[in-house]
N, C-alpha and C. Protein backbone atom coordinates (compact mmCIF):
# COMPACT_ATOMS: atom_id res chain seq x y z
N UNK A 1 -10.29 -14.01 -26.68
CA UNK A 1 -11.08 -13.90 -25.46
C UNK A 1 -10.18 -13.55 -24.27
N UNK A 2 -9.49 -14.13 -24.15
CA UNK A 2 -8.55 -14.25 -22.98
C UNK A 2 -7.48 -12.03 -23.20
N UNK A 3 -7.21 -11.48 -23.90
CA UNK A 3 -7.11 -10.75 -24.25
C UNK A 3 -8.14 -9.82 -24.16
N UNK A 4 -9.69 -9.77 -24.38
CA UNK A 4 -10.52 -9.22 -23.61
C UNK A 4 -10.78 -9.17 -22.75
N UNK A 5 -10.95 -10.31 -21.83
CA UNK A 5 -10.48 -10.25 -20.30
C UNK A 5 -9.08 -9.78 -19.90
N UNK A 6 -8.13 -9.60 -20.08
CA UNK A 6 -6.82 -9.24 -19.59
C UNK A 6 -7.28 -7.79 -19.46
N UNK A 7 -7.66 -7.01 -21.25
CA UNK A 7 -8.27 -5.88 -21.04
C UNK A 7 -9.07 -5.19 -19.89
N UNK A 8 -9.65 -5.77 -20.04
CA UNK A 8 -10.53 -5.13 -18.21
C UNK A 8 -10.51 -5.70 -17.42
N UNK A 9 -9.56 -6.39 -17.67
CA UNK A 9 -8.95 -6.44 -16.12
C UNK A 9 -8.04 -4.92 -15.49
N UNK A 10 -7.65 -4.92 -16.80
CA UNK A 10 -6.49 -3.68 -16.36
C UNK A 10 -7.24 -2.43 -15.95
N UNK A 11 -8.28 -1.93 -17.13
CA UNK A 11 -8.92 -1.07 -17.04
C UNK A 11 -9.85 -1.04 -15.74
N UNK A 12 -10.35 -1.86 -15.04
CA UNK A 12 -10.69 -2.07 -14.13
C UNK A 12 -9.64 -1.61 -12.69
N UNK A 13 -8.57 -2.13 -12.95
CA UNK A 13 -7.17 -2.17 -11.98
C UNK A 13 -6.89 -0.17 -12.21
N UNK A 14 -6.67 0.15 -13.40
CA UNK A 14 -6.76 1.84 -13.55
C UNK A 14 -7.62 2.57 -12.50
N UNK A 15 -8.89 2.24 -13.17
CA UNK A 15 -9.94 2.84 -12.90
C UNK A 15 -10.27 2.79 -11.17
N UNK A 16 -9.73 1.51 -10.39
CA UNK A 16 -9.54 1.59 -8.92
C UNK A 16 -8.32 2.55 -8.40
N UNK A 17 -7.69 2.69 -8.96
CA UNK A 17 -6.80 3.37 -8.47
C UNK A 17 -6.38 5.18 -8.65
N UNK A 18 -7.17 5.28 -9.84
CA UNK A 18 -7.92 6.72 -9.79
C UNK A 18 -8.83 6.82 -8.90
N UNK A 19 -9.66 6.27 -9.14
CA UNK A 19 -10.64 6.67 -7.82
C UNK A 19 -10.13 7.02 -6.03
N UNK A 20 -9.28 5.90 -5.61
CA UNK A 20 -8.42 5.94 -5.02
C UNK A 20 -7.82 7.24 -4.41
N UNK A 21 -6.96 7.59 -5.73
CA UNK A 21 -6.54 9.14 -5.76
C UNK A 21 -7.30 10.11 -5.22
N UNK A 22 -8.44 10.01 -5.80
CA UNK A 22 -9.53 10.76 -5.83
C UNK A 22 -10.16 11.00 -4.93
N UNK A 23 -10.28 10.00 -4.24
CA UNK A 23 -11.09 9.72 -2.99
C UNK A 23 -10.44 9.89 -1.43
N UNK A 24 -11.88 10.98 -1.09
CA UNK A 24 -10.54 11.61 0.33
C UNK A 24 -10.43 10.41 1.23
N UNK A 25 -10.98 8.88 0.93
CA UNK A 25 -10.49 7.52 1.61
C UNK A 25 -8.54 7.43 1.59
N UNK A 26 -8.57 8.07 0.31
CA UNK A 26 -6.83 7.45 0.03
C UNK A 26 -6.15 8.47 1.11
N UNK A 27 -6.46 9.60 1.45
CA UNK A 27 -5.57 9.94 2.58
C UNK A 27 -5.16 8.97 3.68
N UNK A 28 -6.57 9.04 4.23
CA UNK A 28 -6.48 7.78 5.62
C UNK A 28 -5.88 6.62 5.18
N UNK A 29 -6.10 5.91 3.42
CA UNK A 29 -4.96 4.85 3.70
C UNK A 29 -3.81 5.22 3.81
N UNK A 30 -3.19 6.61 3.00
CA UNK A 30 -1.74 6.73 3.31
C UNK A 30 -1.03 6.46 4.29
N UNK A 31 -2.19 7.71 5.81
CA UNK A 31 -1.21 7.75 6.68
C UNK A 31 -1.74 6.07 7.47
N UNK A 32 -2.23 5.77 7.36
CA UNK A 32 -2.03 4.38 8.10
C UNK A 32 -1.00 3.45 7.76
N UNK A 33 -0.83 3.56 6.52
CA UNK A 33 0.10 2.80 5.68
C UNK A 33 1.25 3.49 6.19
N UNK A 34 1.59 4.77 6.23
CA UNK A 34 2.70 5.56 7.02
C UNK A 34 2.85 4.66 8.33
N UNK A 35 2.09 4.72 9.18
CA UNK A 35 2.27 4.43 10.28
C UNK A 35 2.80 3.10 10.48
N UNK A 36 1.95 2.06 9.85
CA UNK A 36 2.47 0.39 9.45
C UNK A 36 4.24 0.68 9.16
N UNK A 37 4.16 1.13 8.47
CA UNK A 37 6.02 1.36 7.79
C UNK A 37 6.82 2.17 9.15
N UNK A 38 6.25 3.20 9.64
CA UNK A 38 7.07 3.70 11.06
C UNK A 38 6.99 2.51 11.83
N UNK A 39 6.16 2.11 12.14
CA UNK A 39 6.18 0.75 13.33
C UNK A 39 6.85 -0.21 13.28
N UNK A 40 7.08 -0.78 11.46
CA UNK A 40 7.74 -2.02 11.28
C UNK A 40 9.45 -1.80 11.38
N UNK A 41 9.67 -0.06 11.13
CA UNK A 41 10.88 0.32 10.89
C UNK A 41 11.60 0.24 12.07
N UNK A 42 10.83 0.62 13.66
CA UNK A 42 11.00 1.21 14.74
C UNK A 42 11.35 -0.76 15.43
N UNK A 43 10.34 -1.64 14.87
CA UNK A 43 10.45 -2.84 15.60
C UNK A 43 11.97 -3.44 15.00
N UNK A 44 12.14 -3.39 14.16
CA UNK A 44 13.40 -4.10 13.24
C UNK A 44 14.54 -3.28 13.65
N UNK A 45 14.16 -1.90 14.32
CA UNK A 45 15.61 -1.34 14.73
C UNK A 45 15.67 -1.63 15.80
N UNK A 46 14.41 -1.69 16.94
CA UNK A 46 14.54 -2.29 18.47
C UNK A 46 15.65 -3.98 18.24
N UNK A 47 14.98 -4.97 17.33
CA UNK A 47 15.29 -6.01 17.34
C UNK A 47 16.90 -6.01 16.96
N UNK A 48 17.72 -5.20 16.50
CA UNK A 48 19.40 -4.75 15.75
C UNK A 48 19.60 -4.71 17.48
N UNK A 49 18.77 -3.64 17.95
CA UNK A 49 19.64 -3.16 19.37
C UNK A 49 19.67 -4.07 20.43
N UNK A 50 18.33 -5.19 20.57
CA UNK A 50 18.55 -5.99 21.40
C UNK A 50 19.51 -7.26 20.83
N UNK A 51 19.78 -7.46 19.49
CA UNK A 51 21.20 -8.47 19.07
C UNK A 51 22.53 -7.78 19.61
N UNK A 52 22.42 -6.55 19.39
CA UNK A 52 24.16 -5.90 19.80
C UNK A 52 24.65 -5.98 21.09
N UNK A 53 23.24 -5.82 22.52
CA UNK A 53 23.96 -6.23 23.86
C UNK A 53 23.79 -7.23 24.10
């Protein structure tokens, strides 16, 4: 049982993430997700520059 559930679980977990692909939604998550990662990159380098003076 537990092995049939694991099963679709996965197939389930696939099958979201094709769609995903698929779906002109996954652009807009990219670039947001882009943007999250520029912002966090840009804050963590502000925070280096305000330790060095």
């Amino acid at each position: 049982m537990k092995v049939f559930i694991g099963s679709i679980l996965v197939i389930l977990l696939i099958g979201a993430g094709i769609w995903l692909m698929l779906s002109p939604s996954f652009k807009k998550v990219g670039e947001t997700a882009s943007k999250v990662k520029d912002n966090l990159k840009e804050g963590h380098h502000d925070g280096n520059r305000e330790e060095e003076k």
